[in-house]
Structure formats: C-alpha cells, structure tokens
Protein backbone atom coordinates (compact mmCIF):
# COMPACT_ATOMS: atom_id res chain seq x y z
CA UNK A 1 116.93 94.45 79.61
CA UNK A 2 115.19 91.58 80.13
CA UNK A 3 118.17 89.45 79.61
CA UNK A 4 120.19 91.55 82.15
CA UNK A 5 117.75 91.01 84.60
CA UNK A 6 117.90 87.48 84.28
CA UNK A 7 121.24 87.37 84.35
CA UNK A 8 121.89 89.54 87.78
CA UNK A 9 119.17 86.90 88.94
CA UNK A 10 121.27 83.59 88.28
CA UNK A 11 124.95 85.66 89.36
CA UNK A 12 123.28 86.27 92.43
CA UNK A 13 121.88 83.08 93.36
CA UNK A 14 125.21 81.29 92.03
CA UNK A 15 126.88 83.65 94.78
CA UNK A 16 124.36 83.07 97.77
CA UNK A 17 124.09 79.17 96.63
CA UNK A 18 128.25 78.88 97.01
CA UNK A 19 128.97 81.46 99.42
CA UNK A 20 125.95 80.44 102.52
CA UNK A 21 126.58 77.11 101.09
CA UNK A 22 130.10 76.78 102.63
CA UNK A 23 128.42 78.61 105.49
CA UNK A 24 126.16 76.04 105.92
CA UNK A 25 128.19 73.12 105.22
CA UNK A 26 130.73 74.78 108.21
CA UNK A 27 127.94 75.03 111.10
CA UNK A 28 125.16 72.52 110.72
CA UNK A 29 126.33 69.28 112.03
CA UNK A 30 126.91 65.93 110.50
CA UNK A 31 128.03 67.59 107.35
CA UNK A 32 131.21 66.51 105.45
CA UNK A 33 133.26 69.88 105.81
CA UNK A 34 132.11 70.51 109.53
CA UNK A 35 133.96 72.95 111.91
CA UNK A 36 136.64 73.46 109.01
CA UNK A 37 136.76 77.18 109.96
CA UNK A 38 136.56 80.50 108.70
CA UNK A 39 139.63 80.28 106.00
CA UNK A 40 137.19 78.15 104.33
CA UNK A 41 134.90 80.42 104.21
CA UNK A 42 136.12 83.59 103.05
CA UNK A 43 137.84 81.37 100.37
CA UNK A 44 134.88 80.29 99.03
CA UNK A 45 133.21 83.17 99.34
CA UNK A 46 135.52 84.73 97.24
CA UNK A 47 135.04 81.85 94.77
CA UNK A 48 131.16 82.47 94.83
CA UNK A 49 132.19 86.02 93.45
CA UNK A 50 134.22 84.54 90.91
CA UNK A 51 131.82 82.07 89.24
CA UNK A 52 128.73 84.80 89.75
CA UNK A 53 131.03 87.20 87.78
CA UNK A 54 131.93 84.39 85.06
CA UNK A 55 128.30 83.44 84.11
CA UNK A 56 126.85 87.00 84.51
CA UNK A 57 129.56 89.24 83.75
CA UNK A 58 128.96 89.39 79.66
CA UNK A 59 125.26 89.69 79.97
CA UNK A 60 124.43 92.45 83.33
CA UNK A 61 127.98 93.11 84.26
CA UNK A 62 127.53 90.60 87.58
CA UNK A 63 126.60 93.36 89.85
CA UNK A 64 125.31 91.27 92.04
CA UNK A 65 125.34 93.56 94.67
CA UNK A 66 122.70 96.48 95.35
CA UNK A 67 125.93 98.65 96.75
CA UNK A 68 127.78 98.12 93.28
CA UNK A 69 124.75 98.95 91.29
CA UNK A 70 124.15 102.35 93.13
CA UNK A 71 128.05 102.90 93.18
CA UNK A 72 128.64 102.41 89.43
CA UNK A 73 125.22 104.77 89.15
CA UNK A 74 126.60 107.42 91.17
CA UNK A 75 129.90 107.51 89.11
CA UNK A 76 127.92 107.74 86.02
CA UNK A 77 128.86 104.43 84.91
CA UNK A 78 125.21 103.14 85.00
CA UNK A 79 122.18 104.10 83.77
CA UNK A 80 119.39 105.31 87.39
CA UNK A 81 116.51 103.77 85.35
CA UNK A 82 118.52 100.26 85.69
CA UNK A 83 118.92 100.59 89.33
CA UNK A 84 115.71 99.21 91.03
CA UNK A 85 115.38 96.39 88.47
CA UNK A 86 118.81 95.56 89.05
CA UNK A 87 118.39 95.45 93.00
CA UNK A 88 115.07 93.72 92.72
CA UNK A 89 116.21 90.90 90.63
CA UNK A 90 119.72 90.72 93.18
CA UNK A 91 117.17 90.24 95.98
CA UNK A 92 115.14 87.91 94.00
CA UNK A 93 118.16 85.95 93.12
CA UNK A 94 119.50 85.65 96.84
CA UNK A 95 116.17 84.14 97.73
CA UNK A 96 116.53 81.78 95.21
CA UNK A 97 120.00 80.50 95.74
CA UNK A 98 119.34 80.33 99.75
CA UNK A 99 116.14 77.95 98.89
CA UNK A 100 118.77 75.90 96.86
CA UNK A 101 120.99 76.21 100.24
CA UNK A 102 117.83 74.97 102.13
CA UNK A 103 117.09 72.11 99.91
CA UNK A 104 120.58 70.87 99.62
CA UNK A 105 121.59 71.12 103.89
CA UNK A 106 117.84 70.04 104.83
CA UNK A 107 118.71 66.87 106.61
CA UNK A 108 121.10 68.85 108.59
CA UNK A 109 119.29 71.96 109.36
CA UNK A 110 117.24 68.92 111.01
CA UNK A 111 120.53 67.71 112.83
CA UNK A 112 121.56 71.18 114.23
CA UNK A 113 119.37 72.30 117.38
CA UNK A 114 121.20 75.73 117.69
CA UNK A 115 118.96 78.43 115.88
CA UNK A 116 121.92 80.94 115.92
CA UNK A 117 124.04 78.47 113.52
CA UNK A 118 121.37 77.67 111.42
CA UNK A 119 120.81 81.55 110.83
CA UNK A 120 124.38 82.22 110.28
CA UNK A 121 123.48 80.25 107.00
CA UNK A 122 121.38 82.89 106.09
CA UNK A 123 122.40 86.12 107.39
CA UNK A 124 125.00 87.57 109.17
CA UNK A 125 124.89 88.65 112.70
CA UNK A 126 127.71 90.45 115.01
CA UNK A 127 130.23 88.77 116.92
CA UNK A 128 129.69 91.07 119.87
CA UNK A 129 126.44 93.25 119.34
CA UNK A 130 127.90 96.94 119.24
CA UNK A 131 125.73 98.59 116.34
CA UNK A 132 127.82 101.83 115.66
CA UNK A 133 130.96 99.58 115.81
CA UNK A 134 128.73 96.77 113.53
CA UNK A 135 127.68 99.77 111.33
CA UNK A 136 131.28 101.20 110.65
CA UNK A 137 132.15 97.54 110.16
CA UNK A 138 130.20 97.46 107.63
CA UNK A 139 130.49 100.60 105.95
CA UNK A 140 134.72 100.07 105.76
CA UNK A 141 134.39 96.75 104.24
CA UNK A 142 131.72 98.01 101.56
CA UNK A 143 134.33 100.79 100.69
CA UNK A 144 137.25 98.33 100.58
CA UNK A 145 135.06 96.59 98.01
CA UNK A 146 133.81 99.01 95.76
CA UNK A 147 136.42 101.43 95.32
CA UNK A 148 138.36 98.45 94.25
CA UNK A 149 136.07 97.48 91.86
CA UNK A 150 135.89 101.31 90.86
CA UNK A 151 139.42 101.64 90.29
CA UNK A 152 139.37 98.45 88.23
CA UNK A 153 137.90 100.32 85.44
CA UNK A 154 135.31 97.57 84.40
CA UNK A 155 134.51 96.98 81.08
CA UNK A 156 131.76 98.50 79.00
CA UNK A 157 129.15 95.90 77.28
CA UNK A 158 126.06 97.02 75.56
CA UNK A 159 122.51 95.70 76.81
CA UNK A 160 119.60 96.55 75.15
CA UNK A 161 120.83 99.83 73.30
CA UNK A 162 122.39 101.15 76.80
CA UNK A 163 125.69 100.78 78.20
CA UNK A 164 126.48 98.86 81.37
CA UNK A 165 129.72 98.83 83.33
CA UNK A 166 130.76 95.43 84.58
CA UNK A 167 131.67 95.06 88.00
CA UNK A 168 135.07 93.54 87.27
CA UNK A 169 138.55 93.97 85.94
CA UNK A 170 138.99 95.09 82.48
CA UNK A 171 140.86 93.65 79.51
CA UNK A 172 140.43 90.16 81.48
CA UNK A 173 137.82 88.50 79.46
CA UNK A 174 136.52 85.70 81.80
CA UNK A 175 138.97 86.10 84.09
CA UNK A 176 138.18 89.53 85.20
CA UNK A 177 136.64 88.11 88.19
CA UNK A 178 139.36 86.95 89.59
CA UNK A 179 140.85 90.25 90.85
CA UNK A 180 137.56 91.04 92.58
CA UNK A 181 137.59 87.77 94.09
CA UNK A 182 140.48 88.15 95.47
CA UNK A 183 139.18 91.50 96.98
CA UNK A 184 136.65 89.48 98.58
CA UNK A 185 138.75 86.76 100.33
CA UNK A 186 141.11 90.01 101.79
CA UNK A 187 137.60 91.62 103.32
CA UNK A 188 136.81 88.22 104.94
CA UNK A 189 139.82 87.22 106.35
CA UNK A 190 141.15 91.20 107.48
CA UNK A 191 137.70 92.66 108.22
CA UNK A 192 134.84 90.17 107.85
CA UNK A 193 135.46 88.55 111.97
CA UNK A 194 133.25 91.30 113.75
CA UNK A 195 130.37 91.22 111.19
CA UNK A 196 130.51 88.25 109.12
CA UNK A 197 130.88 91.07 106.05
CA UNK A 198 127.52 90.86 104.02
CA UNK A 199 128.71 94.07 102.49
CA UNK A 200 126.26 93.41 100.44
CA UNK A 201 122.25 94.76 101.44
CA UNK A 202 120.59 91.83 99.04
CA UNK A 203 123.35 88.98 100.05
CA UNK A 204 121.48 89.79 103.90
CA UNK A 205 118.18 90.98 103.13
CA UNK A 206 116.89 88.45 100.64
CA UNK A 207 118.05 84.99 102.68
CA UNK A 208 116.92 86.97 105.68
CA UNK A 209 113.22 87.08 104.22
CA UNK A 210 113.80 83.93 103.35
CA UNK A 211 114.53 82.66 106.88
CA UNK A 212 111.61 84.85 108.19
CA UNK A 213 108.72 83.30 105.87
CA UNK A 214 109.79 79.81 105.38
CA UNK A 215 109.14 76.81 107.98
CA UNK A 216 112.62 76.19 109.23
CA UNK A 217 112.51 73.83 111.97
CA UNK A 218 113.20 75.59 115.52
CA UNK A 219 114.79 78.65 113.41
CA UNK A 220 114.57 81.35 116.02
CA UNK A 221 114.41 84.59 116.02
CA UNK A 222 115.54 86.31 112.51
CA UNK A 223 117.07 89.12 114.30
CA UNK A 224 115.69 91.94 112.18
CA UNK A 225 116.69 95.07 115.19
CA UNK A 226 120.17 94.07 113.75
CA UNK A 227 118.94 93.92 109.66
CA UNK A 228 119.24 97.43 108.99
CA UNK A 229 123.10 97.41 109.71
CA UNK A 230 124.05 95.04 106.64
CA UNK A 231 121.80 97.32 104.64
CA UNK A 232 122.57 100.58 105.51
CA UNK A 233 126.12 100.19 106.23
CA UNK A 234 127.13 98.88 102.64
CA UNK A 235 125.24 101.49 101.14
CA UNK A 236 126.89 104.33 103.04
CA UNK A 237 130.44 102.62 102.46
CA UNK A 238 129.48 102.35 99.06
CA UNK A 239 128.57 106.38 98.26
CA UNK A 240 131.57 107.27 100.59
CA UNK A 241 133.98 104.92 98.37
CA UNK A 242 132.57 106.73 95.06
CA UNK A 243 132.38 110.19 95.96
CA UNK A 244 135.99 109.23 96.96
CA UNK A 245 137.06 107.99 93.87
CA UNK A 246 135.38 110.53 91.71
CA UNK A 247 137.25 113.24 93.59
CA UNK A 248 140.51 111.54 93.23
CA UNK A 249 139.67 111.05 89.25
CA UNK A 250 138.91 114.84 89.19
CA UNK A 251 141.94 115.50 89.96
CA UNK A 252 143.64 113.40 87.71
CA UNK A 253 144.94 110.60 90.31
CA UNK A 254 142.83 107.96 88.51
C-alpha cells in the first residue's frame, strides 16, 4: 500500500506541477509563454494527465483525482478501505507540486501585482460568479470525465494482495493515458470557460491551502465562499456518472 500511496503522491504533483504550471506561465507577467491563451492550457492540461498516468499508472492506477477514487469505489472497482489514503496522499501531492509551481514562477509572482491572476495559478475561480450555474458546471464536466474513464474499462493491477483499477484505457500499456488525456483537453476547451474545470476536489483544495498558508506576496483573498463548488460539484458529477454507468452495465449496454 505503501507504494501506492507514494505513487498517487508523485502522479498528482506531476499533474498540478504541469497543469498550474502552464497556468502560471500564461498569467504572471514577464514569463516566456505570456498571454498565449487558453488552447494552451487545456492542452497541457491534458498532457499533465498523461505523464501523471504514465509514471503512476502501474503502481496506484494514477487516480489522481479524489472523484475517480470514490467513482471506481462506488462501481466496485476499488477497495473503500483505499479511499481516504488515496485522497489524502492526492491532496498531499497537489500541495507539493503547487510549491514546485511556486518555486519555479517566484520571480514572477513578484512581477504580477494582480492577486486574481496569481490565484488562478492555484485554484480556479468563476468567470461570472453564479454558484448553482458554477456548481452544475462543475458537476457536468466531472461526469464527462469519469464515465469516460468508466467506460474505458481500466486495467486491473495487483497492490499489496488487493486489486486496483487503473484510471485509464485498457490493453494500452503506457499509452493508456492518452485516451483520458484526450478527455481532458475536450472538458477544457467545450466546458472548462465558465469554471476553469478543476473537476477535480484535490487539484482545487490542496493548492488552495497552499495559497491560504504560504506568504505569497500581495496574494489576496483565497476565495474560500467559492471552494466548496470545485469540491462538491466533482463529487456529485462523479456518483451521478457511476450510478449511470452501472445502470447502463445492468442492463447489458456496457
């Protein structure tokens, strides 16, 4: 278990050090890749998925997301007493990749005077503030997501005596990533405007903590009236998108 653990740790900082790195090397000024735009983003944030998937994926599965973990639970695909280690070393792994975000962008953060943009690096926040239209957001682009990655039919590895479904395509090897990156990019460019699409409670909640404890030069407020949307949301899409897909295998359509 232990080595599962470890491994949802570095999946999930490879993800949050890629995907708020592009975010951060998009906003803050002086940087090199500056204003290039939100096709940039969602592209790399689909890569971040990717590479997470390819250096986790044969050791925890590369959950690296808190709404996949309970999904694949639900669905009987993964063991409950995995569950809260899982999403505690997810959390602990998006704080760790967001320092590395920190670190790497410091000069800039310094450079950038707008606290909004230098939270977008963390966390996401709405275009327009609606929270039921936020919420559903969220919720639509967390189902996109993981019954995708249900009806992928991930492979099963063994970890420590118990079985583990992966969160990515089967018969794929180290390329089973790829579909759900792909998955990824589609969420961000279709449905990720309104939200930013954190789909994902730890990819919000762990750099959001971060942003809250850590002395980030004029960093504002860390908007946490808005935090339970990214958190809630995916994990309502997420049960919705399984109970879903169980119903349709039930009846023999998967």
């Amino acid at each position: 278990m232990l080595a599962a653990c470890v491994a949802e740790i570095v999946g999930t900082m490879i993800l949050i050090l890629l995907g708020n790195g592009v975010v951060a090397g998009v906003v803050l000024n002086k940087t090199k890749s500056h204003n290039s735009g939100w096709i940039v983003i969602a592209f790399a944030w689909g890569l971040a998925v990717f590479i997470g998937v390819l250096v986790a994926g044969p050791i925890s599965g590369a959950h690296m997301n808190p709404a996949v973990t309970l999904s694949l639970a639900i669905a009987g695909k993964f063991s409950w007493n995995w569950v809260v280690p899982y999403v505690i070393c997810q959390v602990m792994g998006a704080m760790i990749g967001q320092f590395l975000v920190w670190i790497m962008y410091y000069p800039h953060y310094s450079a950038t005077t707008d606290a909004d943009l230098k939270l977008a690096t963390f966390c996401t926040s709405p275009a327009i503030k609606h929270l039921p239209s936020n919420f559903m957001s969220e919720v639509i682009g967390t189902f996109v997501l993981v019954f995708a990655i249900l009806a992928m039919h991930g492979v099963v590895i063994q970890v420590g005596g118990s079985n583990i479904t992966t969160a990515y395509a089967i018969n794929m090897g180290a390329l089973g990533g790829i579909p759900v990156a792909f998955v990824v990019m589609a969420i961000g460019l279709s449905l990720g405007g309104t939200t930013g699409y954190a789909i994902n409670p730890a990819r919000d909640f762990g750099p959001r903590l971060f942003h809250t404890v850590m002395p980030i030069q004029s960093k504002g407020s860390s908007h946490w009236s808005y935090a339970w949307v990214p958190i809630l949301g995916p994990v309502v899409g997420s049960v919705i998108a399984t109970v879903f897909y169980l119903l349709l295998k039930a009846q023999g359509a998967l």
